[in-house]
C-alpha atoms as a PDB file:
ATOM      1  CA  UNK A   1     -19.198 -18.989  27.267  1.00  0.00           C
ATOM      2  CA  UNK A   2     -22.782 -20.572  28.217  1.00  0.00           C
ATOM      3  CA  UNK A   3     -24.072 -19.587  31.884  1.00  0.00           C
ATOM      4  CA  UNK A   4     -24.958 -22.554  33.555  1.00  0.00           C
ATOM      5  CA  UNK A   5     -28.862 -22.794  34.044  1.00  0.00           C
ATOM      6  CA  UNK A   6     -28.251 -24.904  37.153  1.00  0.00           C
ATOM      7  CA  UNK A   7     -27.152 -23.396  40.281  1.00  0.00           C
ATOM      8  CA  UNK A   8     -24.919 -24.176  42.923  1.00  0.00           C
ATOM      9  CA  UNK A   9     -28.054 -24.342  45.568  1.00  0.00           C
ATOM     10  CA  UNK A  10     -29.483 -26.297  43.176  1.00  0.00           C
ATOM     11  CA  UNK A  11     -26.509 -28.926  43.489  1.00  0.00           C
ATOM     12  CA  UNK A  12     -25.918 -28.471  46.884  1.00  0.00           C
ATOM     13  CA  UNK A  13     -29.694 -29.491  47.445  1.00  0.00           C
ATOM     14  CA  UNK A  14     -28.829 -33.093  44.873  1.00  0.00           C
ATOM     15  CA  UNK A  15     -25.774 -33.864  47.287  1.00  0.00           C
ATOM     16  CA  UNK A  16     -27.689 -33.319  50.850  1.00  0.00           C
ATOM     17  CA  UNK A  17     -30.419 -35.705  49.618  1.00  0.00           C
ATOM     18  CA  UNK A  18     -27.834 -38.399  49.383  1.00  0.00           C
ATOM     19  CA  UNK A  19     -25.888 -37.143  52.397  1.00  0.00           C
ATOM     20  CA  UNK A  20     -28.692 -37.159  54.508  1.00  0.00           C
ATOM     21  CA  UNK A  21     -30.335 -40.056  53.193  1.00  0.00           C
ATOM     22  CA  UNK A  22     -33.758 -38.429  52.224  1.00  0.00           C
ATOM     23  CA  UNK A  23     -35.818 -35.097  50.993  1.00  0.00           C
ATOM     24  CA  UNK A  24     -37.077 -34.858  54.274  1.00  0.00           C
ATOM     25  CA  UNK A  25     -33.742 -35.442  56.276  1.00  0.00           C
ATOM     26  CA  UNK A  26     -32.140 -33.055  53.405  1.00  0.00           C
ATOM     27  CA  UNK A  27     -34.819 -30.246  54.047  1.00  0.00           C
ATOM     28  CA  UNK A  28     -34.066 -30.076  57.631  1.00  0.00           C
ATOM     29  CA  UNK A  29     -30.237 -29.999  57.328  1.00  0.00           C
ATOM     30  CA  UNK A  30     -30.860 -27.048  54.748  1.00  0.00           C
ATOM     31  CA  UNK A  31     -33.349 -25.273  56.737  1.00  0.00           C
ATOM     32  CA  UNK A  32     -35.754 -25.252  53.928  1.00  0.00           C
ATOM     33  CA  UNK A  33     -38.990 -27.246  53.077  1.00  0.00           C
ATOM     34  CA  UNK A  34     -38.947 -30.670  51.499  1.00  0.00           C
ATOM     35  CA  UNK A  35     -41.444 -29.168  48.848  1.00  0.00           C
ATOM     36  CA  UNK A  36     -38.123 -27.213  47.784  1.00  0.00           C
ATOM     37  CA  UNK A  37     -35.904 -29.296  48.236  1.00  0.00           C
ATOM     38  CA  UNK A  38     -37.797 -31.490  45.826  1.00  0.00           C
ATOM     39  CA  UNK A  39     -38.492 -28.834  43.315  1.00  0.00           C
ATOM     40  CA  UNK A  40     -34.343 -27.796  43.433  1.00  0.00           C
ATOM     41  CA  UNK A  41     -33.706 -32.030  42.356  1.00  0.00           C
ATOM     42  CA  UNK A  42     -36.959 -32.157  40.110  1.00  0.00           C
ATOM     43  CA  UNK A  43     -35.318 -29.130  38.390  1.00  0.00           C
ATOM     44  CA  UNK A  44     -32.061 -30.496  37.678  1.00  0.00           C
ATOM     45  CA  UNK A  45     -33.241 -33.582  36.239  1.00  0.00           C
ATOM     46  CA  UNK A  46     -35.881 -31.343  33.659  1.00  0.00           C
ATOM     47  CA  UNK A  47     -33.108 -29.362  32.757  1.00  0.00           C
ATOM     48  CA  UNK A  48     -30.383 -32.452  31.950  1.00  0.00           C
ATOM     49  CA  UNK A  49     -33.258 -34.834  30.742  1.00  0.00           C
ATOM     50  CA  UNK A  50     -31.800 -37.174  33.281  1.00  0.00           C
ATOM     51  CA  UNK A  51     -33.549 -39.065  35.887  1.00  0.00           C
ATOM     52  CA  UNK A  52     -30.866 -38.935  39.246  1.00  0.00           C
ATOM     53  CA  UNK A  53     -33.418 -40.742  41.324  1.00  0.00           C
ATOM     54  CA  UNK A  54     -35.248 -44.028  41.528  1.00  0.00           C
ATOM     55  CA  UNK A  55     -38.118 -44.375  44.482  1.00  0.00           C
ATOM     56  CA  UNK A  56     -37.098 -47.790  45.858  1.00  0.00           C
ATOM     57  CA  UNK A  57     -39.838 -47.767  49.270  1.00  0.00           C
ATOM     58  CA  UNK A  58     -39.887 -45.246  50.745  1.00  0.00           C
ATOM     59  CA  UNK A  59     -36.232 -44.438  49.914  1.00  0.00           C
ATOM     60  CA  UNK A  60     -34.892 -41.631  47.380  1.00  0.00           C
ATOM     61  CA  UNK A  61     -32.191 -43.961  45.460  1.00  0.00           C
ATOM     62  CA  UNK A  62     -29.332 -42.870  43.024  1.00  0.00           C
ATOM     63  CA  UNK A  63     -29.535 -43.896  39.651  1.00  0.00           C
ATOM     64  CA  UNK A  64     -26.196 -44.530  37.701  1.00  0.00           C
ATOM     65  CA  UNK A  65     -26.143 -40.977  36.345  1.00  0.00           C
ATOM     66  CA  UNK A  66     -27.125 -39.912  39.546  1.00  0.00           C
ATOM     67  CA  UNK A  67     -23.660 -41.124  40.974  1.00  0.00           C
ATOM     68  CA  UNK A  68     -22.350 -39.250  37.970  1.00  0.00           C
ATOM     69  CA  UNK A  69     -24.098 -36.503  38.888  1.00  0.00           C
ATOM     70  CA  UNK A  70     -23.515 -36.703  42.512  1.00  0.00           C
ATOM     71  CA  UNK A  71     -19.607 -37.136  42.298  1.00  0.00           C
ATOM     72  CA  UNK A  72     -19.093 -33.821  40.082  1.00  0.00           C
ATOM     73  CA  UNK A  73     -21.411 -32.121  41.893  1.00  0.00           C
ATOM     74  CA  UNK A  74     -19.044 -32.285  45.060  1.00  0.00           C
ATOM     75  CA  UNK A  75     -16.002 -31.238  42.654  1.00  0.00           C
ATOM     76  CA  UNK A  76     -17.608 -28.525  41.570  1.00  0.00           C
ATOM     77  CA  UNK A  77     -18.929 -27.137  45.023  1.00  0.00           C
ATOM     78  CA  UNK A  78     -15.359 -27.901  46.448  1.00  0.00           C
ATOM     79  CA  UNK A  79     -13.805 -25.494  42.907  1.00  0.00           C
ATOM     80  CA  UNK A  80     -16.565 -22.784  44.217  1.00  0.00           C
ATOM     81  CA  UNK A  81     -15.403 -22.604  47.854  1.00  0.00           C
ATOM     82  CA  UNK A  82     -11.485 -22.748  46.908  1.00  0.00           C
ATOM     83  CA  UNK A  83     -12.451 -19.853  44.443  1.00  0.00           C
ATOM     84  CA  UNK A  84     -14.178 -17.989  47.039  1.00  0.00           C
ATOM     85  CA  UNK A  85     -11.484 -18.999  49.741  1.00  0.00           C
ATOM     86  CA  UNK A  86      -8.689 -17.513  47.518  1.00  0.00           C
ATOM     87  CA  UNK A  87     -10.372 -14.530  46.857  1.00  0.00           C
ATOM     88  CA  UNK A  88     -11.257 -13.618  50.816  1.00  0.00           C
ATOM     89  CA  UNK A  89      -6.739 -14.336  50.552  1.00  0.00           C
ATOM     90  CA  UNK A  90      -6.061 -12.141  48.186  1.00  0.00           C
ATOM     91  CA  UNK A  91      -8.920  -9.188  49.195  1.00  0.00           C
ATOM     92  CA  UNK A  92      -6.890  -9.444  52.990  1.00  0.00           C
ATOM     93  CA  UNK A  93      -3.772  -9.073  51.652  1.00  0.00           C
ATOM     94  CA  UNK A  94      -0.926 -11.322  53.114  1.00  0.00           C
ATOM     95  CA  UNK A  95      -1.906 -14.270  54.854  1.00  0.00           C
ATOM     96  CA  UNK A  96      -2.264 -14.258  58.926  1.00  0.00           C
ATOM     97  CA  UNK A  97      -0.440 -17.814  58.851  1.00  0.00           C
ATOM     98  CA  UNK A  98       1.746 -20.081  56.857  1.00  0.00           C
ATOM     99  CA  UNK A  99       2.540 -23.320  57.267  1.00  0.00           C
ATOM    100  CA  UNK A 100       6.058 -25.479  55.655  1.00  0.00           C
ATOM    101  CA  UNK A 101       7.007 -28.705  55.886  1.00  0.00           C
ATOM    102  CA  UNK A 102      10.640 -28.585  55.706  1.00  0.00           C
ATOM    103  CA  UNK A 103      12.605 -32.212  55.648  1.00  0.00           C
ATOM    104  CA  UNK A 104      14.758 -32.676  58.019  1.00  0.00           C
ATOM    105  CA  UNK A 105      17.381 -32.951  55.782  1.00  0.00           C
ATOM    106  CA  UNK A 106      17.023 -29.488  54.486  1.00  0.00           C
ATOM    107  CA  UNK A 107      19.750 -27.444  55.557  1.00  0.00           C
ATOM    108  CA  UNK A 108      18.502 -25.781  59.473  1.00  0.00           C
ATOM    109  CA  UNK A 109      20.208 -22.674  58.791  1.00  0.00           C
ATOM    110  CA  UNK A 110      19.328 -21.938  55.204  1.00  0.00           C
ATOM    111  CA  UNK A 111      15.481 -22.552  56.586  1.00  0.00           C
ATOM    112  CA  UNK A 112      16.562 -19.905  59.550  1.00  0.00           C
ATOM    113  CA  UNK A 113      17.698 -17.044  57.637  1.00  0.00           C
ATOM    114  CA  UNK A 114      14.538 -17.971  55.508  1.00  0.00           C
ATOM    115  CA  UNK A 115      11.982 -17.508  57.245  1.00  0.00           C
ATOM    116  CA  UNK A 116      14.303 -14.453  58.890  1.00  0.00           C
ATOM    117  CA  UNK A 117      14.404 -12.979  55.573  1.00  0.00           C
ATOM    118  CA  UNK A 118      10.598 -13.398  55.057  1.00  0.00           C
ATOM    119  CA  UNK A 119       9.794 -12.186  58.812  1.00  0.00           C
ATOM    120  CA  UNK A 120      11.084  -8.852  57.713  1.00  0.00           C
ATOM    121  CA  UNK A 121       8.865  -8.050  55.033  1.00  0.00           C
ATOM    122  CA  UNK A 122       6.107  -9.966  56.917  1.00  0.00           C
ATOM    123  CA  UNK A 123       6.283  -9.790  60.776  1.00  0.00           C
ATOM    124  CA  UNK A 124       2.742 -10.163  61.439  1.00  0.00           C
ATOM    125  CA  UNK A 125       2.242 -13.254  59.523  1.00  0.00           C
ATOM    126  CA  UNK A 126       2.895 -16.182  61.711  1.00  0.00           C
ATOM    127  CA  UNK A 127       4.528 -19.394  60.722  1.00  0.00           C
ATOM    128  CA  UNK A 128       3.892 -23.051  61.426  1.00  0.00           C
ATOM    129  CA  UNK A 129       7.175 -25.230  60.595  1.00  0.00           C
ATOM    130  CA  UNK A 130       6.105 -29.197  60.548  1.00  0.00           C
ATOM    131  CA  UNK A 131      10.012 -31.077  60.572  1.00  0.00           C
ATOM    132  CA  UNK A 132       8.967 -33.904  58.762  1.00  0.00           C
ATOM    133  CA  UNK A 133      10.911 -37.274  57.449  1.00  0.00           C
ATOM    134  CA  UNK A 134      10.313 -38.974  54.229  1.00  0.00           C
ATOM    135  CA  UNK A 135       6.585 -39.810  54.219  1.00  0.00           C
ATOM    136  CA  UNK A 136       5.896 -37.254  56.338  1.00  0.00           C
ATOM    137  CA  UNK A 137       6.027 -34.877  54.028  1.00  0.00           C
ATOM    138  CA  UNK A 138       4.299 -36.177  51.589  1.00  0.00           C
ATOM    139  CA  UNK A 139       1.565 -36.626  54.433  1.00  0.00           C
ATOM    140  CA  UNK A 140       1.470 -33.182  55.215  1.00  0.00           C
ATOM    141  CA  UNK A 141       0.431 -32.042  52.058  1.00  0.00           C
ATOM    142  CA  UNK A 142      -2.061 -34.511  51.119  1.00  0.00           C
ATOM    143  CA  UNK A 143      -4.101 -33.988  54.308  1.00  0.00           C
ATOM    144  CA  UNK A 144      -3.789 -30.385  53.795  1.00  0.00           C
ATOM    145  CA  UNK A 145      -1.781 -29.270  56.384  1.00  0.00           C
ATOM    146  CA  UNK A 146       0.409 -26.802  54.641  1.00  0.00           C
ATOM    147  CA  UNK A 147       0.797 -24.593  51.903  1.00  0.00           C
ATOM    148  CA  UNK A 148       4.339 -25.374  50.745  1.00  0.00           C
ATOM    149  CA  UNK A 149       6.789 -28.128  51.478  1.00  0.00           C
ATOM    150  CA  UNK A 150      10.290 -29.489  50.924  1.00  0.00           C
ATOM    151  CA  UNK A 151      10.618 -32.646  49.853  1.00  0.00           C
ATOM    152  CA  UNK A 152      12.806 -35.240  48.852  1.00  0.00           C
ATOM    153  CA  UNK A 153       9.778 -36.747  46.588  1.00  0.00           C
ATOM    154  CA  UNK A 154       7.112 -35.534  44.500  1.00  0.00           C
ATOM    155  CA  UNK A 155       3.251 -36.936  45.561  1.00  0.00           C
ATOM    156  CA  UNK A 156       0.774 -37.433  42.876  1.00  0.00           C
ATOM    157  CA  UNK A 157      -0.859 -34.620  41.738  1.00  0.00           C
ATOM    158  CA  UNK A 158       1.324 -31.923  43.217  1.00  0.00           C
ATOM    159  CA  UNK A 159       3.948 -30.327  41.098  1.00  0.00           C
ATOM    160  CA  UNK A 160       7.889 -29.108  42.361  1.00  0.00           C
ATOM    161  CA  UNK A 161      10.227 -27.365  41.135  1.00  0.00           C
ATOM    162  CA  UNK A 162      14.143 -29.242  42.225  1.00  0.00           C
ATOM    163  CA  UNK A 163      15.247 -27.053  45.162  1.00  0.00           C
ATOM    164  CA  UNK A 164      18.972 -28.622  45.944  1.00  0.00           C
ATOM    165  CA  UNK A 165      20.629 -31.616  45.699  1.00  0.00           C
ATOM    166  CA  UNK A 166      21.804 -33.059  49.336  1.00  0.00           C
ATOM    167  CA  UNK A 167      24.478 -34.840  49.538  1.00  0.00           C
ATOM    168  CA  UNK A 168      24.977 -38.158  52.334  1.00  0.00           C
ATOM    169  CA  UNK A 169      27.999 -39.460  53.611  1.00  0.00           C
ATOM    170  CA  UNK A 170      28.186 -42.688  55.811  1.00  0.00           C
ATOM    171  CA  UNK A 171      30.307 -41.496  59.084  1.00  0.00           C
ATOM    172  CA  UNK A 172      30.956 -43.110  62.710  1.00  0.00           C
ATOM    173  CA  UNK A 173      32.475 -41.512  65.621  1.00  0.00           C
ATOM    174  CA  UNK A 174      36.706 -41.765  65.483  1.00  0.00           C
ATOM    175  CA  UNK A 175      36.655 -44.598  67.978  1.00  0.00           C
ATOM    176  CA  UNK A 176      34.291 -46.798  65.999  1.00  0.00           C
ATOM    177  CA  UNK A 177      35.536 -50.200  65.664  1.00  0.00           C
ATOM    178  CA  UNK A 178      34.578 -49.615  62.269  1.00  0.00           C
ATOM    179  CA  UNK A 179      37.629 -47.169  61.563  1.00  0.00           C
ATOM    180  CA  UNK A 180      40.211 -50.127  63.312  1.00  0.00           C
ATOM    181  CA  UNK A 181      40.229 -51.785  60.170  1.00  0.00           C
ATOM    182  CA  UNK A 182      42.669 -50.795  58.682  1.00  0.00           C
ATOM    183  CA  UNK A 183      41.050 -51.106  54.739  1.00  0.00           C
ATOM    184  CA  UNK A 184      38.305 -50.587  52.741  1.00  0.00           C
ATOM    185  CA  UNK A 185      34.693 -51.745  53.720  1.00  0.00           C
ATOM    186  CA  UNK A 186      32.255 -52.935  52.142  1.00  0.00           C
ATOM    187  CA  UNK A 187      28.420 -53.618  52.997  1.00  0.00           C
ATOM    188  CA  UNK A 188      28.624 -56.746  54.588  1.00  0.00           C
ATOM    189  CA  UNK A 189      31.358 -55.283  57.436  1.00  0.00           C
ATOM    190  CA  UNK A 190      28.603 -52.655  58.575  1.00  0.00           C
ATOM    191  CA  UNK A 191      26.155 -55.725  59.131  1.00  0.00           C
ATOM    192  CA  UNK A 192      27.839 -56.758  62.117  1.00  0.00           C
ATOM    193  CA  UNK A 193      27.389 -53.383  63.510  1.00  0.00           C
ATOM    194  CA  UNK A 194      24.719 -50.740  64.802  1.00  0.00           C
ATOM    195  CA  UNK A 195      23.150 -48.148  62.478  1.00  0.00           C
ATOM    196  CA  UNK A 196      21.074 -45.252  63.517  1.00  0.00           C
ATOM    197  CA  UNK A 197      18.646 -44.094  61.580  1.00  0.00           C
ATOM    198  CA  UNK A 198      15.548 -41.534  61.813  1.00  0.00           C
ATOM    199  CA  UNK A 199      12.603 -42.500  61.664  1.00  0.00           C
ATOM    200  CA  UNK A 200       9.880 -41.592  58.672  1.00  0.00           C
ATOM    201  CA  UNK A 201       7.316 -39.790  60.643  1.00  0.00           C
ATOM    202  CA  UNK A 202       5.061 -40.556  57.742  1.00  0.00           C
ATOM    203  CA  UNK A 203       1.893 -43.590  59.203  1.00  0.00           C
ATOM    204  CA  UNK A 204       2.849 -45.427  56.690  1.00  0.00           C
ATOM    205  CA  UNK A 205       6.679 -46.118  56.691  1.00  0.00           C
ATOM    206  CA  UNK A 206       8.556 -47.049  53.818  1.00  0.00           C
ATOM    207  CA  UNK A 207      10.441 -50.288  54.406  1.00  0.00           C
ATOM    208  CA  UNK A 208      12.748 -49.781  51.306  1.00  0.00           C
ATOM    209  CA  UNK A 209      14.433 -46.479  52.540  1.00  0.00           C
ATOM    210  CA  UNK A 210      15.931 -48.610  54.675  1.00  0.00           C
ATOM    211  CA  UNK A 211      20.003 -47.793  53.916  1.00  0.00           C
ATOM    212  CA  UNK A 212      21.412 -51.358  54.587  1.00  0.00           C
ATOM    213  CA  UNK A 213      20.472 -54.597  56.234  1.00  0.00           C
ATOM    214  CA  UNK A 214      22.115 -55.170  59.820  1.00  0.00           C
ATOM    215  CA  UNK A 215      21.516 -56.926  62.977  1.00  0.00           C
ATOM    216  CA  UNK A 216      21.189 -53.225  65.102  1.00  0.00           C
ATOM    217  CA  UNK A 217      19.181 -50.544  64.416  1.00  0.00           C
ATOM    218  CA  UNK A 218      18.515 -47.362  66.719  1.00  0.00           C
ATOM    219  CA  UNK A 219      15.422 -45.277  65.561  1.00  0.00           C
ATOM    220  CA  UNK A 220      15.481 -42.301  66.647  1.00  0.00           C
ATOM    221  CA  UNK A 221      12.464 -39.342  66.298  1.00  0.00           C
ATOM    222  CA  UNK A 222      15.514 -36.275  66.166  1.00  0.00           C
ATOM    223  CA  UNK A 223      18.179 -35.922  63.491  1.00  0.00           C
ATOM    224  CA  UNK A 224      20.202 -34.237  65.919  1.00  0.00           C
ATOM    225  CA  UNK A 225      19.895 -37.501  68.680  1.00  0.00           C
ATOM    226  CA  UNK A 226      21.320 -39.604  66.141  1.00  0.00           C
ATOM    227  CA  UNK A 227      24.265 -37.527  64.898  1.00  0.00           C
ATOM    228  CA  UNK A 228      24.837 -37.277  68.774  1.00  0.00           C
ATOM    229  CA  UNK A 229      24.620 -41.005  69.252  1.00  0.00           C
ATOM    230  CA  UNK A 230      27.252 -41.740  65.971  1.00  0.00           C
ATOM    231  CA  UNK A 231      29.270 -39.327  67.798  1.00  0.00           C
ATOM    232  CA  UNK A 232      29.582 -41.290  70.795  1.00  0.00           C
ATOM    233  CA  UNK A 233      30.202 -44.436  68.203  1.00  0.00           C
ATOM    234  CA  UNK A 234      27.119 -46.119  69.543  1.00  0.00           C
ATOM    235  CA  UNK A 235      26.961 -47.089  65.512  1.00  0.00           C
ATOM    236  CA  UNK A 236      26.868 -45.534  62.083  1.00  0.00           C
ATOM    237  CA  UNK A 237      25.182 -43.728  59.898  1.00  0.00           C
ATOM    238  CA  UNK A 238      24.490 -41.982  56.641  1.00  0.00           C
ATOM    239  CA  UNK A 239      23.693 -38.122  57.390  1.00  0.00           C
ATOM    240  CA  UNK A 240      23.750 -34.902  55.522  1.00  0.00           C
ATOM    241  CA  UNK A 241      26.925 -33.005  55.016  1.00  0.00           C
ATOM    242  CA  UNK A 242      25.696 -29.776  55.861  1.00  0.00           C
ATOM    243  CA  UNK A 243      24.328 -31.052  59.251  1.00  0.00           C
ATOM    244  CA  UNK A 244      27.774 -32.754  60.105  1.00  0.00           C
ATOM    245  CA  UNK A 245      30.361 -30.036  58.516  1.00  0.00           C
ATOM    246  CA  UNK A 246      31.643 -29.106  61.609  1.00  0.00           C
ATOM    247  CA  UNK A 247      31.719 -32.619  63.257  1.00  0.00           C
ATOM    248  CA  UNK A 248      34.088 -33.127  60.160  1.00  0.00           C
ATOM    249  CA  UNK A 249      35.989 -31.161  60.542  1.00  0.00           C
ATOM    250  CA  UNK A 250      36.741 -31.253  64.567  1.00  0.00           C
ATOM    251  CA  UNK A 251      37.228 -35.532  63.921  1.00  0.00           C
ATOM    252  CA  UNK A 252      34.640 -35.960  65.861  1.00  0.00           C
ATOM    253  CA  UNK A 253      32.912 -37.749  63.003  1.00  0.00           C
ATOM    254  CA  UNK A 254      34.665 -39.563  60.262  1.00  0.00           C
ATOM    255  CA  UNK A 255      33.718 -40.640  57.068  1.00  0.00           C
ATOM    256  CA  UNK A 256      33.826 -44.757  56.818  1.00  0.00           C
ATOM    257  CA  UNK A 257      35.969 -45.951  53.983  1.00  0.00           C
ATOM    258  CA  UNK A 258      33.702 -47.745  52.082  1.00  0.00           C
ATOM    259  CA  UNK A 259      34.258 -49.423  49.044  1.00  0.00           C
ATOM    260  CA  UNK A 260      31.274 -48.217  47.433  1.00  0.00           C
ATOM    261  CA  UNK A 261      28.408 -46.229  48.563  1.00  0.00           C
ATOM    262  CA  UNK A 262      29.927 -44.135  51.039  1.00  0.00           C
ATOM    263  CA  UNK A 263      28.220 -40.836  49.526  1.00  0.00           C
ATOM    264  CA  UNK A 264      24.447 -40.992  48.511  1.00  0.00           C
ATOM    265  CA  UNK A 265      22.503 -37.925  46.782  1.00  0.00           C
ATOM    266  CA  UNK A 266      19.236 -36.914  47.685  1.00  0.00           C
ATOM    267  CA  UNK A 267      17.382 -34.452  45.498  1.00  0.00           C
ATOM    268  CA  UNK A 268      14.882 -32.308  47.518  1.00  0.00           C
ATOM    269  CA  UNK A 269      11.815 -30.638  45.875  1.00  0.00           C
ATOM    270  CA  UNK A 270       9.909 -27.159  47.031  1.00  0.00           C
ATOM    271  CA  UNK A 271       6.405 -28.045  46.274  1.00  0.00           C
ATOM    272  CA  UNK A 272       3.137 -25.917  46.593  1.00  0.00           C
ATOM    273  CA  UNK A 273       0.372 -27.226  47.904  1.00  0.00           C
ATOM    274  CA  UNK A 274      -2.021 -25.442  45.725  1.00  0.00           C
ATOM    275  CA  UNK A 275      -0.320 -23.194  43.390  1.00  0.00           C
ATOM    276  CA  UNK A 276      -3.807 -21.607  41.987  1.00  0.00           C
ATOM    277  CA  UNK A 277      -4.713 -21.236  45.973  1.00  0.00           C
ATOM    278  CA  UNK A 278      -1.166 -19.669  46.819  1.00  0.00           C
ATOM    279  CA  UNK A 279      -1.458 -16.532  48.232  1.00  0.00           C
ATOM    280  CA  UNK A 280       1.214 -13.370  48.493  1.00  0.00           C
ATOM    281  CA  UNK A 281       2.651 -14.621  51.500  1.00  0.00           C
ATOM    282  CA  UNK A 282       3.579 -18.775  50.583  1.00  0.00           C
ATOM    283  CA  UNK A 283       4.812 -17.083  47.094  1.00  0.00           C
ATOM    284  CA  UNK A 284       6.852 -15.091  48.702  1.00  0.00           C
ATOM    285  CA  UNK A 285       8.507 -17.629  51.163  1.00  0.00           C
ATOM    286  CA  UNK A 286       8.693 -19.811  48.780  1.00  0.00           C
ATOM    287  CA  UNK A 287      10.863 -17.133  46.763  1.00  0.00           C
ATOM    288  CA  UNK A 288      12.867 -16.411  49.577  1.00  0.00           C
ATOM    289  CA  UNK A 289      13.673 -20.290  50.037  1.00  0.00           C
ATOM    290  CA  UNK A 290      14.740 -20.388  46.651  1.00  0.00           C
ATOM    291  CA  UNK A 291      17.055 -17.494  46.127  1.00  0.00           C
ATOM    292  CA  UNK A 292      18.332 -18.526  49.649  1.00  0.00           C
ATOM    293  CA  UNK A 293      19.282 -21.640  48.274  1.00  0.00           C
ATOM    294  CA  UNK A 294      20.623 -20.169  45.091  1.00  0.00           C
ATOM    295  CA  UNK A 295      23.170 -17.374  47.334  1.00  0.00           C
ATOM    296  CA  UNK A 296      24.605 -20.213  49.746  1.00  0.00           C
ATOM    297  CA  UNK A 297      24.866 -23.416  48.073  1.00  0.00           C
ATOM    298  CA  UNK A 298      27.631 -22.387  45.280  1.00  0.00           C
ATOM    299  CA  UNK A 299      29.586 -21.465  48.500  1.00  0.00           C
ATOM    300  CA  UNK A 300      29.339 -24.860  50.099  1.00  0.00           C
ATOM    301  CA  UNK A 301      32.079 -27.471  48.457  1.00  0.00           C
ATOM    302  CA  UNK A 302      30.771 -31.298  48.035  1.00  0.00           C
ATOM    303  CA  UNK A 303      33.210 -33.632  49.772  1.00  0.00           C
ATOM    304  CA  UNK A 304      35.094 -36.324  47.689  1.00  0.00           C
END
C-alpha cells in the first residue's frame, strides 16, 4: 500500500481556511503563520494537480474540486480521531462508562439482571440507561448518545442483530365497559372509547404508530402510568405481555375480545452504535443482553 504524501495537518490546514473564512483567519485559529498556512494548501494542490481555490477579492473561494476536496477531507480527519479514540479504549482497558438505550418495551427485569450480570465482572464501569420510545431510540443513536441500543427498528446505516420478539395484547381493566358486551369486538367498538398510549419520546413523532383511531387518547410519558390508568379502566390499551403477566393473572387486567387484532408482535433489535468503535465493555453487555435473552425467554409461554 502507497503512503499518502499529504498529511493530515496538511488537510486540517484546507478545512480551517474554509471554516474560518480566510488564510489569515485560518492561521490564527491554528496558531501558525498565514505564510504556512498557505504553503500547507499550495502543497496540496502541487501534489493533486488540482486547483482548490479561486481568489474572488479579497476572498479565498472553493473551487468545485475544492468542495470535493473539502468534504473528504472532514471524513477522513473524523476516521483519524475515531481510530485514535478507539485505541486510547482499548490501551485503558474497559470503558469508565456505558451508555444503552433500552425500549421501554424491553422486558425491565431481563435489562436488571443484565446489567447485574455485567456489574459483576465490571463494577467500576458506570452505566447510563436512556428509557426511550419508538423514535427515541433511533434518536439516541444518531446523535451519538450511546454505544448500544434496543430497538424495535433498525436506522440507516446502523446494523442489528433480532434480539426477541415482543408480543402485545389489547387489555382494559375488568370493569371496562368494554368487557359488558357480552361478544366479540371489533375496531370500530374501541372508537367510542379512551385509549392510552405512551408517548414516542423521539422530536419527531411518528403519526402512523398510532394503534387505532378514537375520539380519547391519554398520552402518557411512563409505561407504568398507563398500565396503572387501564387498570383503573380509565380506557384501553395494547401493552407488552411481560409487563402485564401478573396483572393477568390477578384479573386485574383482561384481555379485550377482539375480533381481530387483539395480539400484535413487535420485533426488537440490539444494535451497536459503532461496532468498529465498540470497546470490551459495550461487547460485553451487549453479550450479556443476549444470552440473557436466550436463558429466559424459552421459559416465558406466548398467550393465545
Amino acid at each position: 500500500m502507497t503512503a499518502p504524501h499529504i498529511t493530515l495537518d496538511q488537510w486540517t490546514a484546507l478545512i480551517t481556511v474554509v471554516d474560518a473564512g480566510g488564510y489569515a483567519q485560518a492561521a490564527a485559529a491554528l496558531h501558525k503563520s498565514q505564510s504556512a498556512v498557505t504553503y500547507a494548501v499550495q502543497k496540496i494542490e502541487s501534489l493533486l494537480g488540482v486547483k482548490a481555490f479561486e481568489i474572488r477579492g479579497r476572498k479565498a473561494v472553493l473551487t468545485p474540486t475544492g468542495h470535493m476536496l473539502y468534504r473528504r477531507a472532514l471524513a477522513l480527519l473524523d476516521e483519524a480521531d475515531d481510530l485514535e479514540k478507539a485505541a486510547r479504549t482499548l490501551s485503558a482497558g474497559w470503558e469508565a462508562e456505558i451508555a444503552l438505550a433500552a425500549e421501554i418495551l424491553f422486558p425491565t427485569g431481563l435489562l436488571l439482571d443484565s446489567l447485574a450480570a455485567f456489574g459483576a465482572e465490571s463494577p467500576r464501569t458506570r452505566i447510563e440507561v436512556v428509557e426511550s420510545v419508538l423514535g427515541g431510540t433511533q434518536e439516541a443513536l444518531l446523535q451519538g448518545q450511546v454505544d448500544l441500543a434496543i430497538a424495535p427498528r433498525i436506522p440507516a446505516g446502523f446494523l442489528g442483530d433480532p434480539l426477541m420478539r415482543m408480543q402485545m395484547i389489547a387489555v382494559a381493566g375488568p370493569q371496562h365497559p368494554l368487557h359488558r358486551q357480552g361478544r366479540e369486538l371489533t375496531y370500530r367498538d374501541l372508537r367510542g372509547y379512551r385509549q392510552v398510549a405512551v408517548r414516542d419520546t423521539g422530536a419527531r413523532r411518528d403519526r402512523r404508530t398510532v394503534t387505532v383511531e378514537v375520539e380519547q387518547r391519554w398520552t402518557v410519558s411512563h409505561l407504568a402510568t398507563a398500565i396503572d390508568a387501564v387498570r383503573r379502566s380509565h380506557g384501553f390499551a395494547w401493552f407488552p405481555v411481560e409487563h402485564i403477566r401478573d396483572d393477568l393473572t390477578a384479573g386485574t387486567l383482561k384481555p379485550l375480545p377482539l375480533r381481530e387484532g387483539h395480539m400484535q408482535w413487535v420485533d426488537l433489535y440490539l444494535i451497536l452504535a459503532n461496532p468498529d468503535l465498540a470497546g470490551p465493555g459495550v461487547r460485553r453487555l451487549a453479550e450479556i443482553i443476549r444470552a440473557e435473552v436466550a436463558t429466559e425467554c424459552p421459559k416465558r409461554q406466548p398467550l393465545n
